[in-house]
Protein backbone atom coordinates (compact mmCIF):
# COMPACT_ATOMS: atom_id res chain seq x y z
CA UNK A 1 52.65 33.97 13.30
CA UNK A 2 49.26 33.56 11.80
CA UNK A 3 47.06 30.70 13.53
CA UNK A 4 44.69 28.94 11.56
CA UNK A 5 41.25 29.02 12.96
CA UNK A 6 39.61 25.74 14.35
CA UNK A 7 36.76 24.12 12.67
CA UNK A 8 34.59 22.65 14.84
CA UNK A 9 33.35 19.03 13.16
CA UNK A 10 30.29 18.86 15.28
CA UNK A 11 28.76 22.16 14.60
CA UNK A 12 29.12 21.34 10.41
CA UNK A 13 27.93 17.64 11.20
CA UNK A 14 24.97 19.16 12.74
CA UNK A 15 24.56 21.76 10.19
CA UNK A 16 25.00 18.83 7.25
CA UNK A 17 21.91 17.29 8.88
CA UNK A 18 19.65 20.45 9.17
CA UNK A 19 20.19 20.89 5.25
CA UNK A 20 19.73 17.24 4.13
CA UNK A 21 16.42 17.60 6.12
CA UNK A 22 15.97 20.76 4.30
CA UNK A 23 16.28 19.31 1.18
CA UNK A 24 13.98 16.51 1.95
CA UNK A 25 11.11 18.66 3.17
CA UNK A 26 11.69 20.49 0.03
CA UNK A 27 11.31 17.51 -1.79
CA UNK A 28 14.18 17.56 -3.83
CA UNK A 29 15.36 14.13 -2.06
CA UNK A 30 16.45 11.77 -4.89
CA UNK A 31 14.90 9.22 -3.46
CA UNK A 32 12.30 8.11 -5.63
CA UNK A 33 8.07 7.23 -4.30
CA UNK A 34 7.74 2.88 -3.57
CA UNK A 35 5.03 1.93 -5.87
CA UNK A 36 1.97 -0.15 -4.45
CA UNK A 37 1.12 -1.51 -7.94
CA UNK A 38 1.50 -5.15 -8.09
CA UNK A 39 0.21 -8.92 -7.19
CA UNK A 40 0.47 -8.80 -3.11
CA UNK A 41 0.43 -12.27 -1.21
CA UNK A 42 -1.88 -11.37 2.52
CA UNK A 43 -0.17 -12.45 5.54
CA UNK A 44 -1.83 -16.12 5.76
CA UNK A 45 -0.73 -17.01 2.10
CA UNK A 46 -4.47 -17.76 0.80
CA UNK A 47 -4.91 -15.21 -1.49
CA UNK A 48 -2.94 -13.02 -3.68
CA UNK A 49 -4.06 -9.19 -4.10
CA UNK A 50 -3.35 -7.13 -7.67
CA UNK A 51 -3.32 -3.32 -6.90
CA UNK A 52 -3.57 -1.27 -9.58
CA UNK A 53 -3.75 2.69 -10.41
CA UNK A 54 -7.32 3.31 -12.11
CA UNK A 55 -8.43 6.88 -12.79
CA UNK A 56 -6.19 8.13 -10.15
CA UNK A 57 -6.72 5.97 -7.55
CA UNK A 58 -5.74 2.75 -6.37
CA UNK A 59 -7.62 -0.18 -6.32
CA UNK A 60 -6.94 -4.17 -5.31
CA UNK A 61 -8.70 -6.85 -6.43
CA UNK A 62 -8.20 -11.14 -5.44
CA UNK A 63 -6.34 -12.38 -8.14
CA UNK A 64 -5.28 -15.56 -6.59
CA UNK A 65 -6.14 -18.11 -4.27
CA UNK A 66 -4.79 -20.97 -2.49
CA UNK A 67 -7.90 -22.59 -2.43
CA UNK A 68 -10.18 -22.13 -5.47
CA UNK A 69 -13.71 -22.01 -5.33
CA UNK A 70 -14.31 -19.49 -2.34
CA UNK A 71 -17.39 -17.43 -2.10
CA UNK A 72 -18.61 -14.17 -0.61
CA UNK A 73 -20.31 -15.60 1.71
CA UNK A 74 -20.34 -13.46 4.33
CA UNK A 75 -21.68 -10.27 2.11
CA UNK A 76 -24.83 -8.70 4.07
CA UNK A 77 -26.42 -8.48 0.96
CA UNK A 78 -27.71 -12.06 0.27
CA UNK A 79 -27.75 -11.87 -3.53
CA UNK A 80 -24.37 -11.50 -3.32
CA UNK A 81 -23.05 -14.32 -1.18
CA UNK A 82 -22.91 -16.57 -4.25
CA UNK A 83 -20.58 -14.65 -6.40
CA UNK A 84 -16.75 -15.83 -6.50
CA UNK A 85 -13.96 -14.24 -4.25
CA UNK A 86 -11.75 -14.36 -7.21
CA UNK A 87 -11.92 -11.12 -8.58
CA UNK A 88 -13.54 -9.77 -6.11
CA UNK A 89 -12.26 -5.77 -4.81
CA UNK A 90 -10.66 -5.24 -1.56
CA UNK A 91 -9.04 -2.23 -2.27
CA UNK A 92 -11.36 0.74 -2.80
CA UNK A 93 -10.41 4.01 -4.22
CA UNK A 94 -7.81 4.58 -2.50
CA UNK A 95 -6.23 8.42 -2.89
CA UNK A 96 -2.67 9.62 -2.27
CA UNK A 97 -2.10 11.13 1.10
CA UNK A 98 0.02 14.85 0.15
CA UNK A 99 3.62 14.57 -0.13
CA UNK A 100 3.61 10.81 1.51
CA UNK A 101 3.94 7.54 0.23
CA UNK A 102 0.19 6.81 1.70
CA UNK A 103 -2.84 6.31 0.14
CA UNK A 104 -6.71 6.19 1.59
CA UNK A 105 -9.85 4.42 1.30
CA UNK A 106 -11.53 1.46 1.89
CA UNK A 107 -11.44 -2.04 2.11
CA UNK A 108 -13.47 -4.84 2.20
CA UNK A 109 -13.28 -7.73 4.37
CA UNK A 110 -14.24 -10.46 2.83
CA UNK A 111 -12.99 -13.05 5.24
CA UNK A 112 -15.00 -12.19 8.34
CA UNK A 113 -17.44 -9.80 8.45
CA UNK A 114 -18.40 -8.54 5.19
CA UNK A 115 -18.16 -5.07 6.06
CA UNK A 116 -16.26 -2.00 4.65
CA UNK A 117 -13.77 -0.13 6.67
CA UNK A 118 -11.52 2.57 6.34
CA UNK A 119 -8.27 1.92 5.34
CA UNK A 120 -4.35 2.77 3.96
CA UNK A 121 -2.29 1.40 2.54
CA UNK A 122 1.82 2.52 2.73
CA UNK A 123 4.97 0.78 0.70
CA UNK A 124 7.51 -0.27 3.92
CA UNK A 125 9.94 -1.52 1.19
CA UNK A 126 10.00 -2.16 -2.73
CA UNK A 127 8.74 -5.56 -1.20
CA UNK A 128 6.50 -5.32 1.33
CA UNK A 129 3.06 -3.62 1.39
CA UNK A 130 1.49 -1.99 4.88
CA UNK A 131 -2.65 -2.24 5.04
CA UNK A 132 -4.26 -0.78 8.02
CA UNK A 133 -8.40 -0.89 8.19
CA UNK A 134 -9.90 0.74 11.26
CA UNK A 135 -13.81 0.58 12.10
CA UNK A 136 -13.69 3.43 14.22
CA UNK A 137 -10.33 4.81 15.79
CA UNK A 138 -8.31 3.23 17.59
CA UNK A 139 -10.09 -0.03 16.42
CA UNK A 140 -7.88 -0.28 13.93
CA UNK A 141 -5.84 -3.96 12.83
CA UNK A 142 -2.80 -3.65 10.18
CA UNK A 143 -1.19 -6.66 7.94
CA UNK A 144 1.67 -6.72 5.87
CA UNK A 145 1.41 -8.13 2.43
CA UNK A 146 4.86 -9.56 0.43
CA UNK A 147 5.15 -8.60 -3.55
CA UNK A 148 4.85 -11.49 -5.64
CA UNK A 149 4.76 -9.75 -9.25
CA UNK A 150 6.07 -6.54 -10.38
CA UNK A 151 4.74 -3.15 -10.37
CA UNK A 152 2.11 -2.60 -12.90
CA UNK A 153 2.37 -0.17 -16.24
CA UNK A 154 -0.86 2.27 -16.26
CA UNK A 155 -3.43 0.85 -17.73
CA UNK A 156 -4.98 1.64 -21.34
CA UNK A 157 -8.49 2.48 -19.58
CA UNK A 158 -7.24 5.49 -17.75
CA UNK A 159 -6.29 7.63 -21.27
CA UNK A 160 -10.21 7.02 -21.44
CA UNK A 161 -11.00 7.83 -18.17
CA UNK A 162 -9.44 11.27 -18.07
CA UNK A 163 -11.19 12.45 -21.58
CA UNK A 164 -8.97 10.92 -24.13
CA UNK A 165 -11.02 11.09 -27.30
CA UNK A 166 -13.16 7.41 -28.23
CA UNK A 167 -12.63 8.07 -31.90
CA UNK A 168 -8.74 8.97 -32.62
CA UNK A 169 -8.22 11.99 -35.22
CA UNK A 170 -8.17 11.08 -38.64
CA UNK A 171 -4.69 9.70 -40.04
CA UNK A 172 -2.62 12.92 -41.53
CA UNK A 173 -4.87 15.92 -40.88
CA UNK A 174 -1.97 18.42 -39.70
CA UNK A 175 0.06 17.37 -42.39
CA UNK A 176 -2.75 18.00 -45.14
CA UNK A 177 -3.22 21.31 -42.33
CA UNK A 178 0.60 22.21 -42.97
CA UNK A 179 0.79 20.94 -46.75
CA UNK A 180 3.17 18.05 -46.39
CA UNK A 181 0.73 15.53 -47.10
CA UNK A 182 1.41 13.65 -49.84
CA UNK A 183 -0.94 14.23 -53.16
CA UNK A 184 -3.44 11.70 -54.08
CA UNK A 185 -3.21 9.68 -56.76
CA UNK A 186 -5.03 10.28 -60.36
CA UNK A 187 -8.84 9.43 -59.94
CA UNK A 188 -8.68 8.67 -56.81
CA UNK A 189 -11.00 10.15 -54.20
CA UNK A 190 -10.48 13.37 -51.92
CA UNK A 191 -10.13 12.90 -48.32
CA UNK A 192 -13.12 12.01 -46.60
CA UNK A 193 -14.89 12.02 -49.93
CA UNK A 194 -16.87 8.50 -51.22
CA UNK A 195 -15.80 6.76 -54.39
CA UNK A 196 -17.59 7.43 -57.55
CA UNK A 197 -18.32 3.85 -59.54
CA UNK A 198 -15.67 4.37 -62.01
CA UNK A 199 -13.01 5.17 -58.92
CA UNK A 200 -14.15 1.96 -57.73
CA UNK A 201 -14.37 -0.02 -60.76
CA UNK A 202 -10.68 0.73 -61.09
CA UNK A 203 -9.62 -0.57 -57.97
CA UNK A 204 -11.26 -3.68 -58.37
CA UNK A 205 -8.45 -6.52 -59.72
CA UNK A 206 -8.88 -8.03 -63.49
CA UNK A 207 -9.90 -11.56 -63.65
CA UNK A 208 -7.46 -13.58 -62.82
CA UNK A 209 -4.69 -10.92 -61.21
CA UNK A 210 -3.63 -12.15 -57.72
CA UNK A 211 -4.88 -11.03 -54.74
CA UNK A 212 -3.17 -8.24 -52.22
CA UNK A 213 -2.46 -10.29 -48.84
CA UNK A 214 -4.66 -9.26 -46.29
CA UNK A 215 -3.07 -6.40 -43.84
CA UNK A 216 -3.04 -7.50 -40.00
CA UNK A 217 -4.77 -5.76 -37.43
CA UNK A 218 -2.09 -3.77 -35.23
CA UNK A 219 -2.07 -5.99 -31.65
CA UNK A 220 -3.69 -4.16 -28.89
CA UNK A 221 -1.50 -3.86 -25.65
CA UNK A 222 -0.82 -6.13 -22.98
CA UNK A 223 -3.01 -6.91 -20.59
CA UNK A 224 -2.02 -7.07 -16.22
CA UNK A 225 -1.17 -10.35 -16.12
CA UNK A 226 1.19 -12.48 -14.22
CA UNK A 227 2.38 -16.02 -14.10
CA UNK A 228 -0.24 -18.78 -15.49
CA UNK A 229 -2.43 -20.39 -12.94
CA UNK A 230 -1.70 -23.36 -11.33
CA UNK A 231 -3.79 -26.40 -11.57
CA UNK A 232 -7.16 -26.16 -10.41
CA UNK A 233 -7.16 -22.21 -10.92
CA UNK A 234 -9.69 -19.85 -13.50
CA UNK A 235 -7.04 -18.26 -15.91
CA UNK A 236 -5.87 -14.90 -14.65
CA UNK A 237 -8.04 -11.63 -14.15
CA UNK A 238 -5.82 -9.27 -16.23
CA UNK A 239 -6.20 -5.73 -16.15
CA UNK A 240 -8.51 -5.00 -12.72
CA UNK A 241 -9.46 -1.80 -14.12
CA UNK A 242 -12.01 -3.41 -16.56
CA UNK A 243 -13.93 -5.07 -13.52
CA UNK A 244 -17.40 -3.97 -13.60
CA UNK A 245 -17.04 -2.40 -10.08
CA UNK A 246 -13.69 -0.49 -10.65
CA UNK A 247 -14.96 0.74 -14.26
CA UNK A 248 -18.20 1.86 -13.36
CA UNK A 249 -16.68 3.88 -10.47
CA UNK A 250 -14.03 5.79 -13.06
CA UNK A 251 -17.08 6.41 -15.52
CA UNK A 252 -19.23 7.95 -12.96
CA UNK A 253 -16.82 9.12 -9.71
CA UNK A 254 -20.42 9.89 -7.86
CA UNK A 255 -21.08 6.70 -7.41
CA UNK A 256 -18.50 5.67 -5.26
């Protein structure tokens, strides 16, 4: 009689672990990358921090605080003790760490010393956010931030940033390329071509014909915004990528 060989559970257990870690290191782990984008409230609850994706990095700005009215006092560079916190950047240029949910740069402290430090910042959860500044290693000090807004869309600036044309292409050129654009009308004017005075002395109404309603302008898109302020609050910074300091750093990257 034929005896069925033993399987021993342990060994494929084992085995089932070596290949799920195979499969992470591979990276084909379903699991998809937190995102850091977002309003973040610090640890003490004064302020609220927006981090946002701008020309490939990440950057965090104050877009909230508990106490309005606060100043940079503590800058070393007098002229700028005087400006507001509120919109002031934290988070600076911060780059993703290779294959980890991690990203690297600096940060200002605003609160104490007025000083830059290096710094990362790492997702623990889809709701809380891991910062970790160090003056020199092992002087290093770490908070953890809690989400109170929602990851934040790309903004519009970085299609600019990475060499989208200023000027779009005119309306229809691959289909007058291909043929498929539709003919112009008798008299009228060629593409790209300026009226002559009898075009445009036919386009102008008769005396007394109604007017064509005026055509709206298309709406441009949304702002980073969250809830409105609460009482005693400046309305909200929007879209931290069109702060002086973050845009001037995506225009010219040597100037970080």
């Amino acid at each position: 009689m034929l005896q069925r060989p033993s399987i021993n559970t342990r060994r494929l257990a084992a085995w089932g672990i070596v290949l799920s870690a195979g499969f992470v290191s591979a990276g084909l782990s379903p699991a998809l990358a937190l995102d850091p984008t977002g309003d973040w409230a610090v640890e003490e609850g004064v302020a609220h921090v927006r981090v946002a994706e701008c020309n490939g990095s990440m950057w965090g700005a104050v877009a909230w605080e508990k106490r309005p009215g606060g100043l940079d006092k503590n800058n070393p560079d007098v002229s700028k003790r005087t400006r507001p916190t509120l919109g002031i950047v934290l988070l600076m240029d911060m780059k993703k760490k290779a294959k980890a949910d991690e990203w690297n740069g600096k940060v200002y402290d605003a609160k104490d010393s007025g000083k830059l430090y290096s710094a990362s910042i790492k997702p623990k959860s889809t709701d809380e956010l891991e910062i970790e500044g160090c003056l020199v290693w092992p002087l290093c000090g770490s908070q953890t931030w809690t989400r109170v807004g929602p990851p934040i869309p790309s903004s519009p600036t970085n299609s600019l940033a990475k060499g989208a044309p200023a000027t779009p292409a005119k309306p229809g050129l691959i289909a007058r390329i291909t043929g498929t654009a539709p003919k112009a009308a008798p008299g009228a004017p060629a593409p790209g071509q300026p009226a002559t005075s009898a075009q445009t002395a036919t386009t102008v109404p008769a005396s007394g014909a109604p007017k064509a309603a005026p055509v709206a302008a298309p709406k441009a898109p949304a702002p980073q915004r969250t809830a409105a302020a609460a009482p005693g609050q400046t309305a909200d910074i929007g879209d931290i990528c069109l702060l002086p300091e973050i845009a001037k750093a995506a225009q010219n990257p040597a100037a970080k």
